[in-house]
Protein backbone atom coordinates (compact mmCIF):
# COMPACT_ATOMS: atom_id res chain seq x y z
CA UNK A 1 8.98 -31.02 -52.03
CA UNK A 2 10.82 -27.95 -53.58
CA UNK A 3 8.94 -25.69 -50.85
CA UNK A 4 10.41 -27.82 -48.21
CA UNK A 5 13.74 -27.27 -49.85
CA UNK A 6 13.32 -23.35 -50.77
CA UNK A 7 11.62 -22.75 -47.13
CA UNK A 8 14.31 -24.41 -45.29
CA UNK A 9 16.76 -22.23 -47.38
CA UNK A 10 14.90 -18.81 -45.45
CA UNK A 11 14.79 -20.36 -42.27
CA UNK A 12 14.40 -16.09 -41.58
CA UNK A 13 11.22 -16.57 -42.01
CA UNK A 14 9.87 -19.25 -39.92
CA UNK A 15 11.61 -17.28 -37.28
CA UNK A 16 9.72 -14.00 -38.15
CA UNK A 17 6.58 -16.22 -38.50
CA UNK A 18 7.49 -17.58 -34.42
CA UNK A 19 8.12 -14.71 -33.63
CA UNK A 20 4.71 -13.20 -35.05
CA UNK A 21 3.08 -16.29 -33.27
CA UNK A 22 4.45 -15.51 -30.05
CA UNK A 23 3.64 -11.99 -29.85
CA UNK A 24 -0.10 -13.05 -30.74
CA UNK A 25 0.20 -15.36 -27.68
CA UNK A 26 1.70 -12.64 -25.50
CA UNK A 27 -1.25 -10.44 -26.45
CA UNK A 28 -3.61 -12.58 -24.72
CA UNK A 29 -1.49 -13.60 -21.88
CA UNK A 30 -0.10 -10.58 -20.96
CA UNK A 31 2.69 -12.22 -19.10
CA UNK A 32 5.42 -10.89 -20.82
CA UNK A 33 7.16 -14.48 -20.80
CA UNK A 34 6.07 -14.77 -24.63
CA UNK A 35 7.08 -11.10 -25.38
CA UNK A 36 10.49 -12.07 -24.58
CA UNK A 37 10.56 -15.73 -26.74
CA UNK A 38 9.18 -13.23 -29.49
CA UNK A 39 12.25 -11.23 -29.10
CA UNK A 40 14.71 -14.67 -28.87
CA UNK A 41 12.71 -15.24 -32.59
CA UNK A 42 13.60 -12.01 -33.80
CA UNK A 43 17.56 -12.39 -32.45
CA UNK A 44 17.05 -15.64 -34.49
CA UNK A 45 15.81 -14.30 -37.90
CA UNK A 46 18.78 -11.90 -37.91
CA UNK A 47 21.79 -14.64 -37.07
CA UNK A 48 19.91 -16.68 -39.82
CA UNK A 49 19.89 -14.04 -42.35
CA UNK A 50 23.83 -13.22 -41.46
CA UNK A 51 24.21 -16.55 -42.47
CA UNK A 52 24.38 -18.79 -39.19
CA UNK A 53 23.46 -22.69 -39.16
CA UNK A 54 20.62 -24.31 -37.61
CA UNK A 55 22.42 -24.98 -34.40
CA UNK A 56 23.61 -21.46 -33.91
CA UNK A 57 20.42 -20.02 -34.47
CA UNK A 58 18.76 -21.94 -31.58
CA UNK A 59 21.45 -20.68 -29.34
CA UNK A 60 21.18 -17.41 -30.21
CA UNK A 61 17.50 -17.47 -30.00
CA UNK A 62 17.79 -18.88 -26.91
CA UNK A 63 20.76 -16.92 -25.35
CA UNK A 64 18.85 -13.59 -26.43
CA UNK A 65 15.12 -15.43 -24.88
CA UNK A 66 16.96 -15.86 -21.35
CA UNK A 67 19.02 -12.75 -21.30
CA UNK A 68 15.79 -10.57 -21.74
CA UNK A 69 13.52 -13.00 -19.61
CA UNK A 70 16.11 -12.20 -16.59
CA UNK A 71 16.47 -8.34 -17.47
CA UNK A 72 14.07 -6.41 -18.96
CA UNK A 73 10.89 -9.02 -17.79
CA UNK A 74 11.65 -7.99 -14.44
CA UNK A 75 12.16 -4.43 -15.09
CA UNK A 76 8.80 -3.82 -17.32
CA UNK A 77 6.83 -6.23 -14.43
CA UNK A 78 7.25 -3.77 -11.56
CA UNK A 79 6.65 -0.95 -14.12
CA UNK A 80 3.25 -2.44 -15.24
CA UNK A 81 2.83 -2.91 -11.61
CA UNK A 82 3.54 0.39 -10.08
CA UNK A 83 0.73 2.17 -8.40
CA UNK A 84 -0.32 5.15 -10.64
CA UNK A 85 1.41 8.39 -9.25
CA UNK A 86 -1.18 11.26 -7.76
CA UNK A 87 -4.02 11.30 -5.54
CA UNK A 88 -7.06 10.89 -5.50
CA UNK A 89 -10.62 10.65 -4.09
CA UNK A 90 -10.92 11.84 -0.34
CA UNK A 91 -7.11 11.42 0.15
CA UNK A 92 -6.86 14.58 -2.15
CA UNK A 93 -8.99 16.54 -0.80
CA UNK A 94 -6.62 17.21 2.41
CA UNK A 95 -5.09 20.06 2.53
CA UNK A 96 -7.68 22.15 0.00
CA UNK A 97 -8.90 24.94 0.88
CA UNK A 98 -12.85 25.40 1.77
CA UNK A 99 -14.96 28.23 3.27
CA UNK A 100 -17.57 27.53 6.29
CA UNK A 101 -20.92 27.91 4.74
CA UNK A 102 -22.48 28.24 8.74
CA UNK A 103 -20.52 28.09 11.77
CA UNK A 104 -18.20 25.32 12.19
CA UNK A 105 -17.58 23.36 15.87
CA UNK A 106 -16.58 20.16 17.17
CA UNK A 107 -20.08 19.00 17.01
CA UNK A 108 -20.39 19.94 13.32
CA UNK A 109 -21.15 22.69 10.42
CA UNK A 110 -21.23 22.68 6.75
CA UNK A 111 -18.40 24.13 4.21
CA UNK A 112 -18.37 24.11 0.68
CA UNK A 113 -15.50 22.30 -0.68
CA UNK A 114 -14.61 21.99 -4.56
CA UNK A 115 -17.65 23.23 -5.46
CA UNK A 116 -20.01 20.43 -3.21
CA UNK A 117 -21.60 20.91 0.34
CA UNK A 118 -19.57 19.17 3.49
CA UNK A 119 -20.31 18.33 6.27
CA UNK A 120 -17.59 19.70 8.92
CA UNK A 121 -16.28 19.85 11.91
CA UNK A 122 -12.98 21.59 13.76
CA UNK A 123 -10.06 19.37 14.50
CA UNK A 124 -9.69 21.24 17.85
CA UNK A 125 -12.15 20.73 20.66
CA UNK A 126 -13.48 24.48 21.79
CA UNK A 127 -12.83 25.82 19.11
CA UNK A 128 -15.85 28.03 16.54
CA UNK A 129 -14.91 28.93 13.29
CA UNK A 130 -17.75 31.64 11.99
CA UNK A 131 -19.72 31.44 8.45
CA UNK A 132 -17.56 33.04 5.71
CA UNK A 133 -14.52 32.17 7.11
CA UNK A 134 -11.57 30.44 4.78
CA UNK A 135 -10.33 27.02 6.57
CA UNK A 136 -8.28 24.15 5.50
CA UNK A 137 -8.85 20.37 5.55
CA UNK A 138 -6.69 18.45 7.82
CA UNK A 139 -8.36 15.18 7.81
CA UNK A 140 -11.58 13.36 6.20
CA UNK A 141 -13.22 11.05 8.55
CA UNK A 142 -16.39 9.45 6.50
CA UNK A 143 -18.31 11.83 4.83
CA UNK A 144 -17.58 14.68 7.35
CA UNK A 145 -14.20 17.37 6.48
CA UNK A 146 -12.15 18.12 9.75
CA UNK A 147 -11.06 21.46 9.22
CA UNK A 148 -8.78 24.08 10.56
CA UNK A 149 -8.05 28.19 10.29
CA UNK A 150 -5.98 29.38 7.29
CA UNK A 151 -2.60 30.03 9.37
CA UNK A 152 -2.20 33.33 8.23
CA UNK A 153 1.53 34.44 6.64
CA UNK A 154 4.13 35.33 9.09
CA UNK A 155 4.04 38.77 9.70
CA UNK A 156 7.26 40.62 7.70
CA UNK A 157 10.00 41.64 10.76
CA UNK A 158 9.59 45.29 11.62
CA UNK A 159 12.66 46.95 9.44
CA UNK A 160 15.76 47.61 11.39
CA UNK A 161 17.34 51.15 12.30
CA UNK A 162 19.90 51.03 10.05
CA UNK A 163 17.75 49.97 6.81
CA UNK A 164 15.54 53.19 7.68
CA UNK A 165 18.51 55.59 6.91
């Protein structure tokens, strides 16, 4: 019985040990609810090392449990759950530039975009964009690249008289 007595002396450590415990638990629940007992534990093993009774431990444990199950759980939740920033797949691919590998018409061409073979066609009915020409994607529908002309860069305002001087 002089364990009993000598283990109930370091209650610090069977609040380390619950703690330990409930961060094994939180491992394979991943729900964070355990995460946050784990840290009540830990708030726990410190009041009991500073020298607080049984009683106050619990409430601290407890206090610190609830106060970081109804702030940070919530907080780290729509973290974990935030959708990853950037795009990707065909999404990413509007806007890129491509060249026309054949002509290009409503009805259909090919371009080479990112370094693959497309199948294209213009966004605007009538129009023909020649082979060798630069476009831009403005859409993917399916498998097939609607494309557009480069707009080329406005052309620089003729200078004025007075900057000629």
């Amino acid at each position: 019985m002089e364990w009993v007595e000598s283990l109930a002396e370091q209650t610090w450590l069977l609040w380390i040990a619950a703690a330990l415990v409930l961060g094994v638990l939180e491992v394979t629940s991943l729900d964070l609810v355990f995460m946050m007992l784990a840290g009540g534990a830990l708030a726990g093993s410190l009041s009991s090392a500073l020298g607080l009774g049984y009683v106050g431990q619990v409430l601290v444990a407890a206090l610190v449990a609830g106060t970081l199950a109804l702030t940070v759980r919530p907080l780290l939740l729509r973290r974990l759950r935030m959708p990853p920033t950037g795009t990707t797949n065909t999404p990413a691919l509007v806007g890129r530039a491509a060249v026309t590998l054949e002509p290009v018409s409503v009805r259909g061409g090919l371009v080479k975009l990112v370094g693959e073979t497309w199948s294209a066609r213009t966004a605007t009915a009538g129009q023909l964009i020649p082979a060798g020409e630069d476009v831009v994607v403005v859409a993917i529908d399916g498998a097939t690249a609607v494309v557009g002309p480069v707009t080329p860069p406005p052309e620089p305002a003729p200078n004025s008289p007075e900057e000629n001087r």
